[in-house]
C-alpha atoms as a PDB file:
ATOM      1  CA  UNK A   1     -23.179  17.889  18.055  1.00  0.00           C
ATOM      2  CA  UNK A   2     -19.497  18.836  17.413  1.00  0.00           C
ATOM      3  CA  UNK A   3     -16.906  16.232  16.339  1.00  0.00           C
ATOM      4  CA  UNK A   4     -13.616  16.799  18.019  1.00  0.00           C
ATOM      5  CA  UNK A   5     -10.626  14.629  16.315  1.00  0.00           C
ATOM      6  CA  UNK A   6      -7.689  13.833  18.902  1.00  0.00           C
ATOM      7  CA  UNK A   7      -5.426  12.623  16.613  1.00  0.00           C
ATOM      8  CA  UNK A   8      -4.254  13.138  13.544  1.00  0.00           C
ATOM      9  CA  UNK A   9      -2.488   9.783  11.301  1.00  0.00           C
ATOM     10  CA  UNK A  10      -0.514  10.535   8.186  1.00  0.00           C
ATOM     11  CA  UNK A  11       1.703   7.817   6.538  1.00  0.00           C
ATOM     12  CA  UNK A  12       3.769   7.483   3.538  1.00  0.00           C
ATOM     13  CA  UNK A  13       4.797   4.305   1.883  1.00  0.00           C
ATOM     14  CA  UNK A  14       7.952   4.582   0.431  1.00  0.00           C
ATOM     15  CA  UNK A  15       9.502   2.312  -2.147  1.00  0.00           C
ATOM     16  CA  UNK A  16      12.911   1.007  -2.554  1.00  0.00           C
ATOM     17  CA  UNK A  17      14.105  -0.605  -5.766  1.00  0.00           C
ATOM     18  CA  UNK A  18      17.286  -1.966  -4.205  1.00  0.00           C
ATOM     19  CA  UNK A  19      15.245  -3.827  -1.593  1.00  0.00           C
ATOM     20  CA  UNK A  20      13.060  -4.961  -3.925  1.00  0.00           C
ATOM     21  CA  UNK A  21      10.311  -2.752  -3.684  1.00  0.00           C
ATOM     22  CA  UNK A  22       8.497  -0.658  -6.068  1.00  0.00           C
ATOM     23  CA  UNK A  23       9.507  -0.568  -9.529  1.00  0.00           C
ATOM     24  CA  UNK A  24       8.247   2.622 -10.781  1.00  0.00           C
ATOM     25  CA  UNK A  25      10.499   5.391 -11.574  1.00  0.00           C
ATOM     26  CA  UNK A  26      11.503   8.130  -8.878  1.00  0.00           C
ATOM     27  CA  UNK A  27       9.340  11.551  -9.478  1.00  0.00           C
ATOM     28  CA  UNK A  28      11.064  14.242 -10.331  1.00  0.00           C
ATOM     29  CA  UNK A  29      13.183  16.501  -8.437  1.00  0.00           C
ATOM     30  CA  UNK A  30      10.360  19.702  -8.865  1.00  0.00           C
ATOM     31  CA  UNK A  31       7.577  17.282  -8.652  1.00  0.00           C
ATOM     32  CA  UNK A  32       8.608  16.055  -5.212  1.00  0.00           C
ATOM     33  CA  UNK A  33       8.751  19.205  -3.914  1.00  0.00           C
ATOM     34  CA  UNK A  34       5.994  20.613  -4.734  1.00  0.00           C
ATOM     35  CA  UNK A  35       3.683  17.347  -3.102  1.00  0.00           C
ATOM     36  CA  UNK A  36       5.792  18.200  -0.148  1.00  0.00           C
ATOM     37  CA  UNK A  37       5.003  21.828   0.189  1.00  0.00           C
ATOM     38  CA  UNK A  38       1.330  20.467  -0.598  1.00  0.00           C
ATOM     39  CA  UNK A  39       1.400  18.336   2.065  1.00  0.00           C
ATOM     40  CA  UNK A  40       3.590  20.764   4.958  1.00  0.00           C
ATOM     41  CA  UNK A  41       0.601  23.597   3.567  1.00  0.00           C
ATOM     42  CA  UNK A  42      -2.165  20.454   4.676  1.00  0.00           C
ATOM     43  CA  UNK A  43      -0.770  19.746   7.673  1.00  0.00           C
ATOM     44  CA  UNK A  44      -0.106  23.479   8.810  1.00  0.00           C
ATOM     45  CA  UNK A  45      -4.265  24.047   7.931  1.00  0.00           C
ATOM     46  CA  UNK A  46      -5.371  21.037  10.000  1.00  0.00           C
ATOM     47  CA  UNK A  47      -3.591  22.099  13.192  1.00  0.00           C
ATOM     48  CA  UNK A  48      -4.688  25.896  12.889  1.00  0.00           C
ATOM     49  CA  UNK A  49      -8.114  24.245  12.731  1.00  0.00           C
ATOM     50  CA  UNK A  50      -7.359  22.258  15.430  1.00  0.00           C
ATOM     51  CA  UNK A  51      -6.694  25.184  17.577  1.00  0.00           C
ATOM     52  CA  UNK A  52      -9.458  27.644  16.456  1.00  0.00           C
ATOM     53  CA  UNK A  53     -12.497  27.531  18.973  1.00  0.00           C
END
């Protein structure tokens, strides 16, 4: 039996030290772009999947 997913969720917390939120140090400028080309490569696979028969 075939599972079929009709949605896809993703979320991101995001932390704010002004506004009182996390307190841990910003990555990176490199580092932060490579988890975002990580997760646009993710994204991309999942929908080609999506589409395949």
């Amino acid at each position: 039996m075939p599972i079929i997913i009709d949605e896809v969720v993703i979320s991101v917390e995001v932390g704010n030290r002004e506004a009182g939120g996390d307190n841990s140090p910003a990555a990176p400028v490199g580092d932060r772009q490579v988890l975002v080309e990580e997760c646009v490569a993710r994204v991309l696979e999942i929908l080609r999947d999506r589409e395949e028969p």
